[in-house]
Protein backbone atom coordinates (compact mmCIF):
# COMPACT_ATOMS: atom_id res chain seq x y z
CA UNK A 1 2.80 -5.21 13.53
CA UNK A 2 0.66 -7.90 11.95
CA UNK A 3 -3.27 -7.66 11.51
CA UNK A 4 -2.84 -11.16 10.78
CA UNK A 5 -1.01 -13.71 9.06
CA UNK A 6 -1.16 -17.58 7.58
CA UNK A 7 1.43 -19.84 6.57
CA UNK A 8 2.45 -18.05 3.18
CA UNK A 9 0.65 -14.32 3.75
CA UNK A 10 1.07 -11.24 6.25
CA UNK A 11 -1.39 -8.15 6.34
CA UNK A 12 -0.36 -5.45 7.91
CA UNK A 13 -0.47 -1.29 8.00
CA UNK A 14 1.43 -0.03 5.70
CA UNK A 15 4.62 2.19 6.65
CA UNK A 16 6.82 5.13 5.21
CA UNK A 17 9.07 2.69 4.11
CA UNK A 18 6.55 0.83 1.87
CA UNK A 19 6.23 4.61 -0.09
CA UNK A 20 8.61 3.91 -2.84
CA UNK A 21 6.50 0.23 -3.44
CA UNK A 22 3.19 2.43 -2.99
CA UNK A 23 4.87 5.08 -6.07
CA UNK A 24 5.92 2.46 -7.99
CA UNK A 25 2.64 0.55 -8.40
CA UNK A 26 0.62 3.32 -8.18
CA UNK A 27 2.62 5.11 -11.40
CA UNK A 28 2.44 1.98 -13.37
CA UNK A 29 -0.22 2.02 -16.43
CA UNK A 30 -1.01 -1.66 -16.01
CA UNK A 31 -1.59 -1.80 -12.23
CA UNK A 32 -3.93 1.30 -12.62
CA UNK A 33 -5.88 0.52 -15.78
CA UNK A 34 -9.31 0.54 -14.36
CA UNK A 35 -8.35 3.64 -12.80
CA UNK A 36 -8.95 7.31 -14.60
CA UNK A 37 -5.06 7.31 -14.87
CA UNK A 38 -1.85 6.35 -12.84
CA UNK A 39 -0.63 8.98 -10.55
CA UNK A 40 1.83 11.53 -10.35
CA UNK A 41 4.38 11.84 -7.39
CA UNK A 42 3.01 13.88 -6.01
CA UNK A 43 -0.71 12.48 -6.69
CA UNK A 44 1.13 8.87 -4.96
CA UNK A 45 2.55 11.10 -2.14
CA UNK A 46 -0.91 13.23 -0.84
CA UNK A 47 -2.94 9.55 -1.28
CA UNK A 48 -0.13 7.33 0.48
CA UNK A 49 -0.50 10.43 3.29
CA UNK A 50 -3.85 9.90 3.43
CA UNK A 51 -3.95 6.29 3.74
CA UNK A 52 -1.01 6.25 6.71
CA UNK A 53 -3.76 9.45 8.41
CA UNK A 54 -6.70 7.00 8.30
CA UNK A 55 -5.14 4.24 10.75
CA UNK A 56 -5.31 7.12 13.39
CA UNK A 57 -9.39 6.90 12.91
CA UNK A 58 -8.90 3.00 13.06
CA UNK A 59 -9.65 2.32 9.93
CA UNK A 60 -7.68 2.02 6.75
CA UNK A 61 -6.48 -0.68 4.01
CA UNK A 62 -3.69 -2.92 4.50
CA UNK A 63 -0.65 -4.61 2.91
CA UNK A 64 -0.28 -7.82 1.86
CA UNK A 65 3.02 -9.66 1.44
CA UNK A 66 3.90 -13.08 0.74
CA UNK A 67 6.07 -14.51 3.21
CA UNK A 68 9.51 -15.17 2.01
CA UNK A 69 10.05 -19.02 1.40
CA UNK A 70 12.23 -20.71 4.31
């Protein structure tokens, strides 16, 4: 379901099937340099938990895709 979307962008909640996306960017040293430190697994796991948890409160961020080109 889409929060909203534009010509060339969607934002929506994220889903268990954007978890391996979430793990990859959220492991990756360049994505996460003005972080502490990337995460573990299991660090990317308990957050991406958390994150899908706070759309029950209403509240939460949200993914943003490009649309694929036609």
């Amino acid at each position: 379901m889409s929060i909203f979307t534009t010509e060339r962008i969607e934002a929506r909640k994220f889903t268990e099937a954007d978890f391996p996306h979430y793990a990859d960017l959220t492991q990756n040293e360049e994505v996460m340099r003005y972080f502490p430190q990337p995460l573990t697994e299991a660090e990317a796991r308990t957050s991406f938990d958390a994150l899908l948890a706070n759309y029950q409160a209403d509240f939460g961020i949200y993914a943003l895709f490009f649309k694929k080109k036609r």
